[in-house]
Protein backbone atom coordinates (compact mmCIF):
# COMPACT_ATOMS: atom_id res chain seq x y z
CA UNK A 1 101.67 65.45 106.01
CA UNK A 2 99.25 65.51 102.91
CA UNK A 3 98.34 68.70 101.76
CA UNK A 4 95.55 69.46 99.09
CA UNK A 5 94.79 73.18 97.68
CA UNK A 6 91.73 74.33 95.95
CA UNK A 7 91.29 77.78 94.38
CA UNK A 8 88.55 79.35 92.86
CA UNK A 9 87.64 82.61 91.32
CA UNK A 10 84.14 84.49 90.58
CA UNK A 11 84.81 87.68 88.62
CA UNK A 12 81.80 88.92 86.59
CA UNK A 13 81.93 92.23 84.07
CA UNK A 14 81.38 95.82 84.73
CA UNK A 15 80.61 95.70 88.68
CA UNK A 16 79.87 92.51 89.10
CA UNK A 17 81.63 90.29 92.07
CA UNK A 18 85.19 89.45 91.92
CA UNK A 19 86.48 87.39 94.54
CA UNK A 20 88.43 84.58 95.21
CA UNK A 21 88.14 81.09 97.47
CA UNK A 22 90.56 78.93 98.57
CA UNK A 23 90.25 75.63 100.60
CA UNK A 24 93.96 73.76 101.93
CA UNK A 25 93.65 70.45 103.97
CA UNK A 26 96.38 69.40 105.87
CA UNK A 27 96.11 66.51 107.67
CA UNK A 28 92.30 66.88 109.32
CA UNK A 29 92.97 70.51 109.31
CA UNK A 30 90.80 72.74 106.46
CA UNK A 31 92.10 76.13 106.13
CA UNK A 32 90.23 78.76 103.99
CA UNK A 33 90.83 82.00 102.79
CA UNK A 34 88.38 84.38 100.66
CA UNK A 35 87.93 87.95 99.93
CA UNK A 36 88.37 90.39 96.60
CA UNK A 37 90.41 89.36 94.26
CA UNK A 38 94.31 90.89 94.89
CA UNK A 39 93.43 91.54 98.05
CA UNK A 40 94.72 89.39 101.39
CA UNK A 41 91.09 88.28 102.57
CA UNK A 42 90.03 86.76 105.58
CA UNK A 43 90.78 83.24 106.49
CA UNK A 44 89.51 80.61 108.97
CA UNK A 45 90.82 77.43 110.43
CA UNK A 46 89.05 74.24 111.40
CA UNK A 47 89.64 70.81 113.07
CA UNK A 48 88.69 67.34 112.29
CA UNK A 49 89.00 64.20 114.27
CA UNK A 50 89.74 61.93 110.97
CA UNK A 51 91.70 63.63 107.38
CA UNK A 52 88.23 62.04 106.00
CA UNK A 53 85.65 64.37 107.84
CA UNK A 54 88.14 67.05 106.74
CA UNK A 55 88.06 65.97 102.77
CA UNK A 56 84.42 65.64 102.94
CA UNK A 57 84.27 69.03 105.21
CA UNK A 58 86.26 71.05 102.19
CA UNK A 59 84.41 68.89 99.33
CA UNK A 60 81.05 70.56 100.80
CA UNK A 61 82.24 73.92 101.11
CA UNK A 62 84.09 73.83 97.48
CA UNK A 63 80.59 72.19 96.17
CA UNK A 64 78.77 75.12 97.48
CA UNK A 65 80.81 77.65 95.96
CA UNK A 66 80.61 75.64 92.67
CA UNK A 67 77.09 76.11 92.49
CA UNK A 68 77.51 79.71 93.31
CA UNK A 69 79.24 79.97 89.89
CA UNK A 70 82.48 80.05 91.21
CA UNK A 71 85.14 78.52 88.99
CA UNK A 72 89.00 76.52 89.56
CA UNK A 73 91.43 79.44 88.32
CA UNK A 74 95.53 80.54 88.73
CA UNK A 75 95.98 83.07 91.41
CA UNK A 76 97.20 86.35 90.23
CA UNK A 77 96.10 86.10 86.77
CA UNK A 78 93.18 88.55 87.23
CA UNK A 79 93.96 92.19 88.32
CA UNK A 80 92.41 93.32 91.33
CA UNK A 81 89.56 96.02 91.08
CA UNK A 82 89.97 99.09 92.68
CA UNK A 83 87.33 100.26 95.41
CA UNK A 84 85.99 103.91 94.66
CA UNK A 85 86.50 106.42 97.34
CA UNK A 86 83.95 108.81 97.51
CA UNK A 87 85.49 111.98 95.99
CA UNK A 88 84.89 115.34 98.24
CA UNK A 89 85.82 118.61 98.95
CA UNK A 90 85.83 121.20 101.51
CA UNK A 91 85.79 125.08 100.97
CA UNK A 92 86.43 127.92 103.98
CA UNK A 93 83.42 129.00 105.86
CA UNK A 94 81.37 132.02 104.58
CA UNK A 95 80.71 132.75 108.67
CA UNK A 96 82.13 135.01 110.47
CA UNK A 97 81.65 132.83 113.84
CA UNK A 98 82.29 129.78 114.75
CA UNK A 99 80.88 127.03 116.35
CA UNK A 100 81.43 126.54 120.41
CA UNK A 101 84.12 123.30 119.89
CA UNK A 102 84.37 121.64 123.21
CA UNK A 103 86.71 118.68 122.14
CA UNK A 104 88.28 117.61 118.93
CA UNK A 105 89.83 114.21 118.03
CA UNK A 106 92.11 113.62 114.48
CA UNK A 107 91.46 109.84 113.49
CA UNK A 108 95.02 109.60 111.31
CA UNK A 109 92.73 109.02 108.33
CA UNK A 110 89.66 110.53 106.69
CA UNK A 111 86.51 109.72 108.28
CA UNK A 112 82.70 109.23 106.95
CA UNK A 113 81.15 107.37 110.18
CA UNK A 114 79.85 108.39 113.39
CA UNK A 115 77.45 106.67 115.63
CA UNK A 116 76.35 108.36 119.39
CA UNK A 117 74.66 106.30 121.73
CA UNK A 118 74.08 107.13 125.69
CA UNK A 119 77.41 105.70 126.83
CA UNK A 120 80.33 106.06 123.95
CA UNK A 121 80.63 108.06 121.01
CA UNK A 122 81.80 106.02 117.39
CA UNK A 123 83.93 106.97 114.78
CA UNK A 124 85.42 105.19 111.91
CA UNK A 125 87.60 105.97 109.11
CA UNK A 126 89.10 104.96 105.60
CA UNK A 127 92.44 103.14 107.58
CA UNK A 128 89.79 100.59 109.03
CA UNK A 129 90.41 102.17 112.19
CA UNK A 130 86.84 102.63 114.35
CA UNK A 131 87.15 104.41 118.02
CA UNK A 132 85.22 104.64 120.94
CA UNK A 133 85.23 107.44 123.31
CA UNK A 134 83.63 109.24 126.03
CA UNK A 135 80.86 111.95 125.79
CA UNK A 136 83.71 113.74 127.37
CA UNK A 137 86.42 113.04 125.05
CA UNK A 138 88.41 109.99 126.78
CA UNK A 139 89.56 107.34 124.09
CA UNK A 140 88.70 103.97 125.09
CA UNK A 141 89.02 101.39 122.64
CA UNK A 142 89.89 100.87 119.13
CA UNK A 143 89.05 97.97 116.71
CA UNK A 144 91.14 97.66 113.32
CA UNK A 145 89.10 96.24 111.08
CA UNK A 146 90.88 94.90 107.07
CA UNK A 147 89.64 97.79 105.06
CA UNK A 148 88.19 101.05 105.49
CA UNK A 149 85.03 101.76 107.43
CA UNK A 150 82.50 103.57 104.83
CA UNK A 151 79.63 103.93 107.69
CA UNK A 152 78.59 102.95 111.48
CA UNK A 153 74.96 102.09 112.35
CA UNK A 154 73.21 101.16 115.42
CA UNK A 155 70.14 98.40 115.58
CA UNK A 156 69.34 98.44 119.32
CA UNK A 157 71.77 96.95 121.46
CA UNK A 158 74.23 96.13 118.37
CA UNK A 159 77.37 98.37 116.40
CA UNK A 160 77.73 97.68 112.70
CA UNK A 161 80.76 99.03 110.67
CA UNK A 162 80.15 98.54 106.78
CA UNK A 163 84.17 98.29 104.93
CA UNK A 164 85.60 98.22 101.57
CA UNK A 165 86.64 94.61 101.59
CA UNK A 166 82.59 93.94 101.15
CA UNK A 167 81.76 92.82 104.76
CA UNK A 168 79.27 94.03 107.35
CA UNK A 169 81.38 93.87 111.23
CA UNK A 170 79.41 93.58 114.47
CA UNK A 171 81.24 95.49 117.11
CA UNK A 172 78.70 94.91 119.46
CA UNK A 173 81.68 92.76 121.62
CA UNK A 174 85.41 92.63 122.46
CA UNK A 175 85.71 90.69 119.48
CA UNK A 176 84.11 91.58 116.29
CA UNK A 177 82.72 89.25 113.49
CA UNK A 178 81.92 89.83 110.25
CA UNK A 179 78.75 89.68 110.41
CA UNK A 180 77.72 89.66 106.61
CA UNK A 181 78.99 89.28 103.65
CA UNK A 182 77.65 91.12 100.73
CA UNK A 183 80.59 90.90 98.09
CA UNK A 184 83.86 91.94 98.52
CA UNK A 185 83.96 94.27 95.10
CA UNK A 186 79.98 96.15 95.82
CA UNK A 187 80.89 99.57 96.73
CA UNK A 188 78.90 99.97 99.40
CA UNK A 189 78.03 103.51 100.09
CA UNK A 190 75.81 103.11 103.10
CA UNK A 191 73.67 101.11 104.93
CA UNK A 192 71.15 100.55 107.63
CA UNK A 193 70.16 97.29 109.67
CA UNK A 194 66.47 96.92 111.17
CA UNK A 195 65.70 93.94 112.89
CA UNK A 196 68.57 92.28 112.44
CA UNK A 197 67.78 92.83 108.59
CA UNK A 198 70.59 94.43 106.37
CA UNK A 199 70.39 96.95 103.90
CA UNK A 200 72.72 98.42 101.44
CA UNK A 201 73.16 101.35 99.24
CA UNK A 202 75.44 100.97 96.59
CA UNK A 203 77.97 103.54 93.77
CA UNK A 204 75.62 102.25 91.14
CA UNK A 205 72.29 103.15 92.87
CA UNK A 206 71.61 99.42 93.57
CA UNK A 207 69.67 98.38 96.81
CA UNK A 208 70.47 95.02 98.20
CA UNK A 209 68.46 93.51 101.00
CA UNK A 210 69.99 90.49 103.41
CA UNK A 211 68.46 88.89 105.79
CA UNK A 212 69.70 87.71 109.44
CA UNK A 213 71.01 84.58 108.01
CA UNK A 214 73.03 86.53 105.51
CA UNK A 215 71.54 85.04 102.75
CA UNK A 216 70.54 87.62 99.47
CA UNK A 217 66.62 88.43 100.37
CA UNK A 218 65.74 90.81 97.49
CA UNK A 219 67.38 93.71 95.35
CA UNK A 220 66.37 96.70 93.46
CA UNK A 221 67.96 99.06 91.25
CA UNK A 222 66.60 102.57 91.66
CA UNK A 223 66.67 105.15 89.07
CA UNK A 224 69.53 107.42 89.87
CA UNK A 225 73.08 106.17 90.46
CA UNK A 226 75.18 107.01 93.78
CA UNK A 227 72.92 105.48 96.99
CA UNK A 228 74.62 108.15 99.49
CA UNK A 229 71.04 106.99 101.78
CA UNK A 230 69.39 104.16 103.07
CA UNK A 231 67.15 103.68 106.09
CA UNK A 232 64.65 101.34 107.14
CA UNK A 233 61.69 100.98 109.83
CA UNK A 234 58.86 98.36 109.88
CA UNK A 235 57.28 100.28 107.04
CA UNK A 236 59.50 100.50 104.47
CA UNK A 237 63.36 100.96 103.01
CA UNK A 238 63.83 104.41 101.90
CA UNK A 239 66.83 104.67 99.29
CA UNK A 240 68.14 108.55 98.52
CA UNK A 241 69.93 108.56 95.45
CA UNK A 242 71.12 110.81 92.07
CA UNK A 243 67.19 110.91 91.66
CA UNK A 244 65.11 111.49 94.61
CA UNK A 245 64.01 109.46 97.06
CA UNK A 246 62.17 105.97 96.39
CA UNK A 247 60.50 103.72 99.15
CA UNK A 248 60.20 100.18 98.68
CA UNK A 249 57.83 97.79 100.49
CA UNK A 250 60.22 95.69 103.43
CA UNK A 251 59.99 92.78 101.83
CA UNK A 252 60.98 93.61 98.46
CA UNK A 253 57.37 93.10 96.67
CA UNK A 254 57.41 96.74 95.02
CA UNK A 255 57.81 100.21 95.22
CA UNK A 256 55.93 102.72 97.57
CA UNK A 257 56.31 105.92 96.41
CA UNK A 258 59.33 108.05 94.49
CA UNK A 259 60.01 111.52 95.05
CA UNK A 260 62.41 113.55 93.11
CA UNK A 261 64.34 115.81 95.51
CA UNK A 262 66.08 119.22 94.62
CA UNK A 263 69.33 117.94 93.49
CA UNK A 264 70.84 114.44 93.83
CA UNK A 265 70.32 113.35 98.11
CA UNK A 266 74.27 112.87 99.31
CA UNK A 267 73.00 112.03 102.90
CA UNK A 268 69.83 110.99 104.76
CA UNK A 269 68.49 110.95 108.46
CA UNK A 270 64.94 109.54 109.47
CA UNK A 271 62.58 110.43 112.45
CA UNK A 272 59.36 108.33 113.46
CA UNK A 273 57.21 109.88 110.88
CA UNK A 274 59.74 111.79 108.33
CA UNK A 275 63.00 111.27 106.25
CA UNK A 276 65.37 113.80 105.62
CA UNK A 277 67.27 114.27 102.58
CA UNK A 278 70.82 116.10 102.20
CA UNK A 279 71.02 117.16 98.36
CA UNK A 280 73.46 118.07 96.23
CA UNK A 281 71.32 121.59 95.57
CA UNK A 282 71.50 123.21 98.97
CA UNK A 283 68.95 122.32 100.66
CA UNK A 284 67.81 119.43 102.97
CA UNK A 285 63.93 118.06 102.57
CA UNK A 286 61.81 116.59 104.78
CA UNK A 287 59.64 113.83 103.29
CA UNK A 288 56.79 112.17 105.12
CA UNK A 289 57.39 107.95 105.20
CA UNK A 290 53.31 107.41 104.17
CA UNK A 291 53.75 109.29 101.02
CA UNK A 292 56.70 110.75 100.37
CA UNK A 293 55.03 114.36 99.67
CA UNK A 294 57.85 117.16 100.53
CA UNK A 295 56.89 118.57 103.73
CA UNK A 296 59.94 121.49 104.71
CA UNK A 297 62.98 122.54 102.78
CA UNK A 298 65.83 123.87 104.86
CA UNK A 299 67.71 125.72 102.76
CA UNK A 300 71.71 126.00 103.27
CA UNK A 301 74.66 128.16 101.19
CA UNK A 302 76.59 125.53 99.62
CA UNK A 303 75.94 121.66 99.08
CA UNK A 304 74.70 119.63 101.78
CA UNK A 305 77.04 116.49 102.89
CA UNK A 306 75.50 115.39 106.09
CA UNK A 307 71.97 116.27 108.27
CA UNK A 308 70.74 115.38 111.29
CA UNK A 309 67.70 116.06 113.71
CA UNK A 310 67.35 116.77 117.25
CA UNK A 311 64.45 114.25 119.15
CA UNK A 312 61.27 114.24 116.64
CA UNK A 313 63.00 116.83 114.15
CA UNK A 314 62.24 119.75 116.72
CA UNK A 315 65.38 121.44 115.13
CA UNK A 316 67.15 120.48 111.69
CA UNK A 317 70.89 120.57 112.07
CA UNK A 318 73.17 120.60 108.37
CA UNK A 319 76.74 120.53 107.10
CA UNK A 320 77.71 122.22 103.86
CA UNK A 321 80.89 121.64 101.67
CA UNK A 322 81.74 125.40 102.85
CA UNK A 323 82.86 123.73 106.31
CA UNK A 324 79.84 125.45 108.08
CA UNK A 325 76.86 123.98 110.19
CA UNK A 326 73.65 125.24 110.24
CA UNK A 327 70.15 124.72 112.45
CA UNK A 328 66.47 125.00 111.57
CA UNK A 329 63.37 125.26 113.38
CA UNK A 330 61.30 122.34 111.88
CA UNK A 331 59.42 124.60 109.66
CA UNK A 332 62.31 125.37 107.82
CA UNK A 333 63.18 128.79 109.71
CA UNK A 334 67.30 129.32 109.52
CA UNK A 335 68.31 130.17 113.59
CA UNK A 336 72.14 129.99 113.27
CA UNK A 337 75.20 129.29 110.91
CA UNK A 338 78.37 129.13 112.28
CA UNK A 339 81.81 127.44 111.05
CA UNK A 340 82.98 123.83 112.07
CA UNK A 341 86.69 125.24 112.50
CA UNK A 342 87.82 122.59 110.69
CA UNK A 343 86.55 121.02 107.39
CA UNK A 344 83.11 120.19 106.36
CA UNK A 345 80.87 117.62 108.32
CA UNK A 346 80.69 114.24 106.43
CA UNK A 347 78.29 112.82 109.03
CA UNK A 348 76.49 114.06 112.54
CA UNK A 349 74.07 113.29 115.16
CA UNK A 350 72.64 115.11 117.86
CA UNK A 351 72.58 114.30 121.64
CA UNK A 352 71.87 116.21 125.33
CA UNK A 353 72.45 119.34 123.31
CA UNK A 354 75.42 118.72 121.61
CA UNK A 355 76.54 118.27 117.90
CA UNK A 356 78.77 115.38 117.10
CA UNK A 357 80.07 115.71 113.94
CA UNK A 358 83.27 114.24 111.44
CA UNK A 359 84.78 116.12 108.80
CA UNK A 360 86.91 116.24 105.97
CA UNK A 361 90.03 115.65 107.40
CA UNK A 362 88.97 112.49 109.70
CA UNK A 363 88.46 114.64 112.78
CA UNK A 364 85.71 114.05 115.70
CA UNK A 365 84.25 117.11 116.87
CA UNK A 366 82.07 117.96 120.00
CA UNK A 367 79.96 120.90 119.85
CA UNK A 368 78.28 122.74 122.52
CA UNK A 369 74.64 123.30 120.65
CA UNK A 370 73.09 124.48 123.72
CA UNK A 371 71.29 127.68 123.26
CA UNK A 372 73.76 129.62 125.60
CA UNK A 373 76.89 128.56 123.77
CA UNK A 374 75.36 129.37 120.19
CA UNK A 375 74.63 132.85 121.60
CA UNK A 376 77.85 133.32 122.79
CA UNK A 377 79.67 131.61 119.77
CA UNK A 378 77.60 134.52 117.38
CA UNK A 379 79.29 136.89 119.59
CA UNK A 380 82.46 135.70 119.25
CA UNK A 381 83.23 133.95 122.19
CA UNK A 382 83.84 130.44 122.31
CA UNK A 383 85.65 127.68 124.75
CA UNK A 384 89.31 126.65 123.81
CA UNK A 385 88.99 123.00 122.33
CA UNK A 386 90.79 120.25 123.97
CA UNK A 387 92.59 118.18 121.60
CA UNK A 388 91.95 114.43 122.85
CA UNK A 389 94.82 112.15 122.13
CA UNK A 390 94.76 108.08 122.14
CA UNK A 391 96.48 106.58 124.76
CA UNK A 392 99.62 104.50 124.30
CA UNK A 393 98.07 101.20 125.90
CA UNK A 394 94.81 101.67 124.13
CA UNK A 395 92.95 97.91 123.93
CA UNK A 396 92.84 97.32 120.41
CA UNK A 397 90.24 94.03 118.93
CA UNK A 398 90.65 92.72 115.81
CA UNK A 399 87.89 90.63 113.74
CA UNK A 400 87.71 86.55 114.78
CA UNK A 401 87.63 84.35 112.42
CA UNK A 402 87.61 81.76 115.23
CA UNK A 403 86.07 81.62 118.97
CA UNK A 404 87.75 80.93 122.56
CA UNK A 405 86.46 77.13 123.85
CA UNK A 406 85.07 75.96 126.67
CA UNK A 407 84.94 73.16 128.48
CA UNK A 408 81.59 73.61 130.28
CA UNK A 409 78.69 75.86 130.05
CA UNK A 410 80.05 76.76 133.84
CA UNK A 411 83.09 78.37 132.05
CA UNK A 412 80.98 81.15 130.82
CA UNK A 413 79.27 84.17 132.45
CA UNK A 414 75.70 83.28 134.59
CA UNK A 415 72.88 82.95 132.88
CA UNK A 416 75.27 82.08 129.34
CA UNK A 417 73.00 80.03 126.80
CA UNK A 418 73.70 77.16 124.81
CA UNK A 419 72.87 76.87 120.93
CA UNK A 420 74.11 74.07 118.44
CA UNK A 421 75.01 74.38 114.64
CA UNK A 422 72.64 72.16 112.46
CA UNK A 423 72.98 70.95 109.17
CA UNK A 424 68.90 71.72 107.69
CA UNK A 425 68.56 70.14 104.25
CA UNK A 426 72.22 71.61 103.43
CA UNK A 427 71.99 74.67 104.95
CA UNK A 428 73.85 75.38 108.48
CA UNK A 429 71.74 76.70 110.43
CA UNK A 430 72.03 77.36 114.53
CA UNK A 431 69.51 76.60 117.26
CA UNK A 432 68.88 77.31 120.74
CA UNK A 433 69.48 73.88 123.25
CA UNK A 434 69.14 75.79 126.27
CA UNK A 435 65.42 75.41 128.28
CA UNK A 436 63.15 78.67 127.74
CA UNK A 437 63.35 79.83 124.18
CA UNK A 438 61.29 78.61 121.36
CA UNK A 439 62.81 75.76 119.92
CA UNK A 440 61.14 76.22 116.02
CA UNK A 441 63.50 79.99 115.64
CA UNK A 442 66.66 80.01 114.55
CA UNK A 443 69.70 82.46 115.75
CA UNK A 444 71.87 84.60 113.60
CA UNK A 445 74.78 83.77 113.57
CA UNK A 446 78.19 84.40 112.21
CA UNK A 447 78.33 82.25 109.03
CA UNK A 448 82.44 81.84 108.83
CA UNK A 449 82.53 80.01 112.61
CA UNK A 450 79.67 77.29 112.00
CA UNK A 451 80.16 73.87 112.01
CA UNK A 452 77.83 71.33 111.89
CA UNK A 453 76.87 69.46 115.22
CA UNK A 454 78.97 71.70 117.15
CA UNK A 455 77.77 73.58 120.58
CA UNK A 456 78.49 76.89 121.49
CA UNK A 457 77.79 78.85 124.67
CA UNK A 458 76.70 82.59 124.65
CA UNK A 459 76.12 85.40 126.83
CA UNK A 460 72.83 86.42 126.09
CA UNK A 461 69.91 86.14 123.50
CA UNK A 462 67.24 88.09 122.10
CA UNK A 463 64.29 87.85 120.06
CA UNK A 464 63.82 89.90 116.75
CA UNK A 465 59.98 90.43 115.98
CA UNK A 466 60.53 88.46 112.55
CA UNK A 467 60.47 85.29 114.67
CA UNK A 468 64.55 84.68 115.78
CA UNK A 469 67.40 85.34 118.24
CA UNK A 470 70.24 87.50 117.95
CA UNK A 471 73.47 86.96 120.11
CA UNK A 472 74.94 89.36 122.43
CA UNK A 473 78.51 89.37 123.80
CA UNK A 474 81.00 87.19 123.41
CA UNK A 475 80.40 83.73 121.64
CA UNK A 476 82.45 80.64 122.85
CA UNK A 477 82.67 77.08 121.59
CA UNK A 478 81.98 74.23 123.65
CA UNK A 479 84.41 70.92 123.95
């Protein structure tokens, strides 16, 4: 069997990308592998019915990544680049009380991101592990992702997990994609997806924008460096950094407003009409989207590492470096402090009067935030926590880099809909064949499983308002 190998390299200076490709065809089999230079990477297998489709197949991809600026190289001459870890540090709680814990759950690894929804609660950590459990503290499930998970958001129905190795992950299914691929050396620090619409803060204070098709839209650099927040709405992206705040128009054509914040912002929340900023100065600030005039300061005893707001920022909830949690009226009045009883909170979110928060040492916590259980918990008197532990069977998914087939459309679940993979002036691009959907919009779609004039059958679709689909559940290829 004939066997061709093709590897190429794109390293640039300072922070720039460094990353590797390689394309092997065997036979009418092209196998490729990419990801950060010294690293493993990810790696993808497809079939040809002639060894000529599959030459011409890997000439195309190798072509594209030619233009791209990538270059033929030796493997293992350039070092790999270490990813930065964000660097913190947790001091005892000045509180005498502490906070009502109902249930507690150690990750094996520290932990930055938590997402709460109505049915499971999220939580990823630097092992790559993320885990979903119950609001009452039942482990579920478990995906291990190739790198460690940096931040988890939510855009409607879908689960994003943002990792080390450069890649976005939907976990929206049993079996996660990697959903975009910014570069596997940009630090990313956090991010937010609207509309199916990516955006990412960065170490160096960069903001990158990328659309559904995971192609580069626009990019800015703000003026201070470490992008600890990013959120988005239809308005604008709002970008917390070293300097302030700075809002930029949604499609990239300029600036909004800037607001310098009291101390560097380490963490950011948003409500309809207001972002909050977590800064490096004690305090958390409320600034309103239209202008980005200061509107409440909630002020805190030691640096603030994570916020959050009940529904329409009614109350202001805050974790310090001290390992204590605080809550504000939304004028700024201080009602309670209390200690986490165990490390500071590196992220939170508040739902049906409770306080979800992870801390320093990778642990999930539950608290009881009802007014009852604060009042008791000043007093002294608090619930014992159950420790929740992951079950020995746990189901555990792993990222695809390939999809189930199918022999008919019959094969999948009712109502499953069928899209094909087009080739649009050298661009793949998918689109729906199934009756009932607007034939002129195009459906995002995980770039590493297209190929060309191939049909594939999925659960459900639905439209973005910027005029395309987005897949839910499971994705499976027709034959």
């Amino acid at each position: 069997m004939s066997r061709t190998r093709t590897y190429l390299e794109l390293s640039q200076d300072g922070a720039g990308a460094h990353k590797f490709y390689e394309v092997i065809v065997e036979d009418t089999v092209v196998s490729v592998r990419y990801g950060r230079i010294g690293a493993g990477g990810q790696a993808q297998t497809s079939s040809f019915p002639t060894r000529a489709k599959a030459e011409a197949a890997a000439a195309k991809k190798i072509g594209e990544k030619i233009r791209k600026g990538y270059a033929p190289a030796v493997e293992g001459q350039r070092a790999a680049r270490p990813v930065t870890r964000r660097e913190v540090s947790s001091a005892p709680t000045t509180s005498r009380s502490v906070a009502p814990v109902l249930w507690r759950f150690r990750t094996g690894s520290a932990a930055f991101g938590i997402h709460i929804d109505e049915d499971h609660c999220w939580v990823g950590n630097q092992a790559g592990d993320v885990y979903t459990l119950s609001h009452s503290g039942e482990v579920l499930s478990r995906y291990a992702l190739p790198d460690g998970v940096k931040c988890l958001v939510a855009d409607d129905f879908w689960i994003y997990a943002g990792c080390d190795d450069g890649k976005v992950y939907d976990l929206s299914s049993k079996l996660p994609f990697a959903a975009y691929d910014i570069a596997p050396d940009v630090d990313i620090f956090w991010l937010d997806i609207h509309e199916g619409v990516l955006n990412v803060s960065d170490h160096n204070g960069g903001l990158t924008v990328i659309n559904h098709e995971d192609e580069h839209q626009w990019a800015r650099k703000s003026t201070g460096s470490y992008g600890w927040m990013v959120r988005a709405d239809d308005r604008a992206v709002y970008h917390g950094h070293g300097d302030g705040v700075t809002a930029y128009e949604p499609g990239g054509a300029g600036e909004l407003w800037h607001t310098r914040t009291k101390g560097g912002v380490l963490f950011g929340w948003q409500e309809d009409d207001a972002v909050y900023a977590g800064t490096s100065s004690h305090v958390v600030q409320r600034l309103a989207k239209t202008t980005g005039a200061i509107e409440a300061t909630y002020r805190c005893d030691g640096t603030v590492y994570s916020c959050a707001t009940a529904p329409d920022g009614r109350h202001v909830f805050a974790g310090d470096r001290s390992s204590s949690v605080y809550c504000f009226d939304a004028d700024g009045t201080r009602l309670w402090k209390l200690g986490t009883g165990g490390g500071s909170a590196l992220s939170m979110q508040f739902l049906d009067d409770k306080l979800y928060m992870v801390t320093t040492d990778g642990t999930l916590v539950c608290v009881d935030a009802s007014p009852a259980a604060i009042a008791a918990a000043q007093e002294g008197t608090v619930p014992v926590a159950m420790d929740v532990k992951s079950a020995a069977a746990l189901p555990t998914y792993t990222p695809a880099t390939s999809v189930r087939t199918v022999a008919t459309v019959s094969a999948a679940p009712a109502g499953g809909v069928v899209v094909e993979c087009v080739d649009a002036g050298g661009r793949l691009r998918v689109q729906v064949v199934s009756d009932g959907y607007e034939p002129s919009w195009n459906v995002q779609f995980p770039r590493g499983i297209r190929e060309a004039g191939t049909r594939y059958v999925v659960d459900s679709l639905h439209p973005a308002r910027a005029g395309f689909y987005r897949v839910r559940g499971e994705i499976r290829r027709l034959v």
